[in-house]
Protein backbone atom coordinates (compact mmCIF):
# COMPACT_ATOMS: atom_id res chain seq x y z
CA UNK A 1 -48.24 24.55 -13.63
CA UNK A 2 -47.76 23.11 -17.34
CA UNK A 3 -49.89 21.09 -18.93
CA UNK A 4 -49.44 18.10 -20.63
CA UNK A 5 -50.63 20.03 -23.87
CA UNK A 6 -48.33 22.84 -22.77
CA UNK A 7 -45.42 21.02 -22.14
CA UNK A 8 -44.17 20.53 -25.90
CA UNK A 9 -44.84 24.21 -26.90
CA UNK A 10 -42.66 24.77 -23.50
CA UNK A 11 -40.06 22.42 -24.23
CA UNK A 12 -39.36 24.12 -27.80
CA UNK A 13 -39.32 28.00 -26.85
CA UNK A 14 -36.79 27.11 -23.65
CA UNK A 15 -33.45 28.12 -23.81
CA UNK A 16 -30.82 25.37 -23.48
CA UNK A 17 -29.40 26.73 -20.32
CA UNK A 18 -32.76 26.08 -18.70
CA UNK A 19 -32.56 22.10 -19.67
CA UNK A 20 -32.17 19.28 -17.29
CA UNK A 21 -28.34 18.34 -17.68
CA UNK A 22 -26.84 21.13 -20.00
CA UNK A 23 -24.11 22.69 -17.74
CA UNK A 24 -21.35 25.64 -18.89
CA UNK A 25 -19.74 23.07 -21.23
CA UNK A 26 -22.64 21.63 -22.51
CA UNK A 27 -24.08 25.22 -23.05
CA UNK A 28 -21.61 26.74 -25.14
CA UNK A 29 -20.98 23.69 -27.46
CA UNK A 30 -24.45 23.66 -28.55
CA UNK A 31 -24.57 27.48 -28.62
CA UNK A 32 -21.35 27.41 -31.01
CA UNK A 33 -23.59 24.31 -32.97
CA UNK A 34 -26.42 27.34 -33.63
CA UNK A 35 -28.80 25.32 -30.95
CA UNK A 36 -30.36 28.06 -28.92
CA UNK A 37 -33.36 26.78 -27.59
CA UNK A 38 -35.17 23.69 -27.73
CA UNK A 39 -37.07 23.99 -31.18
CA UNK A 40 -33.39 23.91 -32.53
CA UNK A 41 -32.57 20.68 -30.40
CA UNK A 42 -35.01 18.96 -32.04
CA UNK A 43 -34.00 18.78 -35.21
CA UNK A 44 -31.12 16.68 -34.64
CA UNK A 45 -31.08 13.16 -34.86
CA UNK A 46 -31.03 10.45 -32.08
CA UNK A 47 -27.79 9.57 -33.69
CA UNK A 48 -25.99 13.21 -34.55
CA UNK A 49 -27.14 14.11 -30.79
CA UNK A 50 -25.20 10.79 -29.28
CA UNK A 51 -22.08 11.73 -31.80
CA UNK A 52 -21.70 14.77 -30.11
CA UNK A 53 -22.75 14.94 -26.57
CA UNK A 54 -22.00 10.68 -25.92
CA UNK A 55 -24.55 9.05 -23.26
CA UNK A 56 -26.31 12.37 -22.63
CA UNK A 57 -27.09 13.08 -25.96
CA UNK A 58 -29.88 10.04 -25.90
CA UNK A 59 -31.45 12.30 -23.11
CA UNK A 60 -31.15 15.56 -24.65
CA UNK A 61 -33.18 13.92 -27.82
CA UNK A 62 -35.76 12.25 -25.42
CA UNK A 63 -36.25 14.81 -23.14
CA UNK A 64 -36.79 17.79 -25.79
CA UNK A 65 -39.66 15.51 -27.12
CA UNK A 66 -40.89 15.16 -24.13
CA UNK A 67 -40.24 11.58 -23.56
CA UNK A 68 -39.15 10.19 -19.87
CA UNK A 69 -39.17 6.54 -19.63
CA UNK A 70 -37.64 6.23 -16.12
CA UNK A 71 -40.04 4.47 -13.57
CA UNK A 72 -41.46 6.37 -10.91
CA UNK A 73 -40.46 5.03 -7.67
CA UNK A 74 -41.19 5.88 -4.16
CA UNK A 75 -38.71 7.55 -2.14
CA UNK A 76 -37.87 5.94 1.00
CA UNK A 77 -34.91 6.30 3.54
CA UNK A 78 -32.70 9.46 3.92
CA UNK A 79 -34.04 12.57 1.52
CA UNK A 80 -31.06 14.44 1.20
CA UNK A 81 -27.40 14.79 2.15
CA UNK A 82 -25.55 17.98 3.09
CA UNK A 83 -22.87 20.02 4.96
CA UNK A 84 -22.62 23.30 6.37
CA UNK A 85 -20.31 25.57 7.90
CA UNK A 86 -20.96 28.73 10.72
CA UNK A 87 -18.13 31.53 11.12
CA UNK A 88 -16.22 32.61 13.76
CA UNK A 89 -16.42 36.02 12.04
CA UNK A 90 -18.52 36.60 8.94
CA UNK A 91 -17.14 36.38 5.38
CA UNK A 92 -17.32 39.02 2.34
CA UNK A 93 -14.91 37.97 -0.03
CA UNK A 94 -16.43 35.54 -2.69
CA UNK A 95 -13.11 34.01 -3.21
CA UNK A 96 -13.61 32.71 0.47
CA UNK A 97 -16.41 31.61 -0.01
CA UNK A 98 -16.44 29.26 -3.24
CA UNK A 99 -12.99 28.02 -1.58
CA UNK A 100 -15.09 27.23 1.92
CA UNK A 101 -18.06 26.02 -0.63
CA UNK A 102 -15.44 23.74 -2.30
CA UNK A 103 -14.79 21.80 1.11
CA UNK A 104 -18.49 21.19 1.85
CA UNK A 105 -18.52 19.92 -1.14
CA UNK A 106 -15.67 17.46 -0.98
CA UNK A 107 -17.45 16.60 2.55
CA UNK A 108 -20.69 15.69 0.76
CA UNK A 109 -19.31 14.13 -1.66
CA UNK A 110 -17.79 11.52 0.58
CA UNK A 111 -20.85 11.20 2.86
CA UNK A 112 -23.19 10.18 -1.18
CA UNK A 113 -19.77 8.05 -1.85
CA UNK A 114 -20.49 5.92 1.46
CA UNK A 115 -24.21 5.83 1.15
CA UNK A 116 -23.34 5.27 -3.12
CA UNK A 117 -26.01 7.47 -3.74
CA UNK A 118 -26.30 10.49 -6.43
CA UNK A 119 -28.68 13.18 -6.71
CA UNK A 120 -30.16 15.66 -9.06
CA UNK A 121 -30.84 18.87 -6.85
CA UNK A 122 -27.97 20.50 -5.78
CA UNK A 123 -29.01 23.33 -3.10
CA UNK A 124 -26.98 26.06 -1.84
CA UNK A 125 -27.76 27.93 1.46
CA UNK A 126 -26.69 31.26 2.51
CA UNK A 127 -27.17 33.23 5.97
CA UNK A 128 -26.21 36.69 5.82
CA UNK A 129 -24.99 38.55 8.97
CA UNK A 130 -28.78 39.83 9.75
CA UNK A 131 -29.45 36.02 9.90
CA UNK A 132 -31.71 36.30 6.92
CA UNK A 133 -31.19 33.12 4.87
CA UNK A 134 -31.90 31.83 1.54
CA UNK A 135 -31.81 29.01 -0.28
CA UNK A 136 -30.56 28.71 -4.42
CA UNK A 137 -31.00 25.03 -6.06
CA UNK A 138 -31.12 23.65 -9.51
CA UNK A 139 -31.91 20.37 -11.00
CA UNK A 140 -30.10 18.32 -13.42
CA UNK A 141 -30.26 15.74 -15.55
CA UNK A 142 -27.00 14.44 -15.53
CA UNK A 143 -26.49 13.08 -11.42
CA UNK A 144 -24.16 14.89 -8.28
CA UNK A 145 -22.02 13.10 -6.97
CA UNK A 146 -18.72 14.73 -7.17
CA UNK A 147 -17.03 17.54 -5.80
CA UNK A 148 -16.17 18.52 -9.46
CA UNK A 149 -20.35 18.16 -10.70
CA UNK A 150 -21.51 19.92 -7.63
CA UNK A 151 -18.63 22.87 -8.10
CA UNK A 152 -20.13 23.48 -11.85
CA UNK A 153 -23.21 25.01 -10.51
CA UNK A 154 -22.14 26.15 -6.95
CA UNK A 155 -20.13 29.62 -8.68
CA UNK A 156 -23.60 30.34 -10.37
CA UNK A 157 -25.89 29.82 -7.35
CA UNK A 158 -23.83 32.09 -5.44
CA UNK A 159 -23.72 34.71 -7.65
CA UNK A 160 -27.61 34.83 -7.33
CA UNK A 161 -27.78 35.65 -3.67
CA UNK A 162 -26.18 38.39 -2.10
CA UNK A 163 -23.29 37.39 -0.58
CA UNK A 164 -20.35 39.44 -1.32
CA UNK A 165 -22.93 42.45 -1.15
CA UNK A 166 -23.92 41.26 2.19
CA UNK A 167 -21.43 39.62 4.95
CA UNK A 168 -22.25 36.10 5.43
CA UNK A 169 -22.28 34.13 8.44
CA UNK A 170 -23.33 30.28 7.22
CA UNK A 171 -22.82 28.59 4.09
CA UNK A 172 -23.88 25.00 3.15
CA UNK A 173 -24.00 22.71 0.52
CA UNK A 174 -27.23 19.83 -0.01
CA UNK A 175 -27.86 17.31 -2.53
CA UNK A 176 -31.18 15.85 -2.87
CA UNK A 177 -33.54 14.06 -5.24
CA UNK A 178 -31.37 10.49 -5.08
CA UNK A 179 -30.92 7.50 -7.10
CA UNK A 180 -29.59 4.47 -5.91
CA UNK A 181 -25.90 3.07 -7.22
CA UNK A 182 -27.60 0.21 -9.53
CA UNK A 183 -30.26 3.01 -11.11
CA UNK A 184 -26.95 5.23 -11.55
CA UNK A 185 -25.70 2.86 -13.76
CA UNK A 186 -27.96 3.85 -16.69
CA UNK A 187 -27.50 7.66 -15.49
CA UNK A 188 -25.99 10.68 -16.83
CA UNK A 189 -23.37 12.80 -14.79
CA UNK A 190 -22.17 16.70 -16.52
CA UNK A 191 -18.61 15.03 -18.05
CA UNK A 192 -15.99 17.34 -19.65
CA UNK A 193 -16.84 16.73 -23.32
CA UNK A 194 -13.92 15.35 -25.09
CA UNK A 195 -14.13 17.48 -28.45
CA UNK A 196 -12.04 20.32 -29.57
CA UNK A 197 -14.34 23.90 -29.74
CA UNK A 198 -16.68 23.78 -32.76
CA UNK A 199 -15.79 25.41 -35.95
CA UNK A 200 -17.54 23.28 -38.40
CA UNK A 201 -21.45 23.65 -39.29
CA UNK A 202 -24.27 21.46 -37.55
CA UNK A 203 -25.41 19.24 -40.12
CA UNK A 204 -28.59 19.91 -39.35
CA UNK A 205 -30.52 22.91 -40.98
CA UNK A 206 -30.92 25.46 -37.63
CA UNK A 207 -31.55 29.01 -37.82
């Protein structure tokens, strides 16, 4: 648990990876901008931070300061929205198995489509042939809702279980933590950034 008095000291010693909404992309612009972890984040500008990462850069400069105006609001209705597959016979080859996790992701995808929802926990579940099974998740800033955000994150979840090591026999694909279509409006979604790779200096003063 983190404190309220914590939580700044927190924010400034985590690594970028580890924020809310900072995907591959996101990650290795920032990295190539000398921003490491959060205390380097900071020093930017509201304005710089928009320049260079559009709509999510407002976030990135709120949430490092640990500002989040967003209303909390109960959760009613359905909680999450997901697809899963069980084999015939059980799979070992990872290529398999991203290309299976691409289709239940396409399949939840269209199921968040027809509901217009979006969510910011994207779980992954894994039974192994032993029928042990595991869950990996993370949670973003920026919203899933596409095949394309979900498959950004699936390659790493994998690749912190066991499967490929272990046969698996069930894979599945859930996203949770929802906003409606109208709150989605004002939210943030991982984008391809639309900048050619960095090879200037920040004009901020980071270490």
């Amino acid at each position: 648990v983190i404190t309220p008095e914590q939580a700044i000291p927190f924010i400034r010693r985590l690594p970028v990876r580890k924020f809310f909404g900072v995907g591959r992309v996101t990650e290795q612009r920032m990295l190539a901008m000398g921003i490491k972890r959060g205390g380097d984040l900071v020093r930017y500008s509201r304005a710089e931070l928009i320049e260079f990462f559009g709509k999510s850069g407002n976030f990135f400069y709120e949430i490092v300061r640990g500002i989040d105006s967003r209303p909390v609001q109960p959760r009613r209705g359905r909680k999450s929205v997901g697809s899963e597959v069980t084999f015939k016979q059980d799979l070992q080859s990872r290529e398999q198995m991203l290309q299976v996790l691409q289709q239940q992701a396409r399949r939840v995808e269209a199921a968040l489509e027809k509901k217009r929802l979006r969510g910011r926990t994207l779980i992954l579940k894994v039974r192994y042939t032993d029928f042990v099974t595991v869950t990996r998740s993370c949670t973003s800033a920026c919203w899933f809702g596409t095949t394309s955000d979900m498959m950004d994150h699936i390659p790493r979840l994998l690749a912190m279980t066991e499967a490929g090591r272990k046969k698996v026999r069930l894979l599945g694909v859930t996203v949770t933590n929802f906003q409606s279509e109208q709150e989605n409006r004002t939210g943030f979604r991982q984008l391809p950034l639309p900048f050619p790779p960095w090879t200037g200096r920040p004009s901020a003063d980071v270490c």
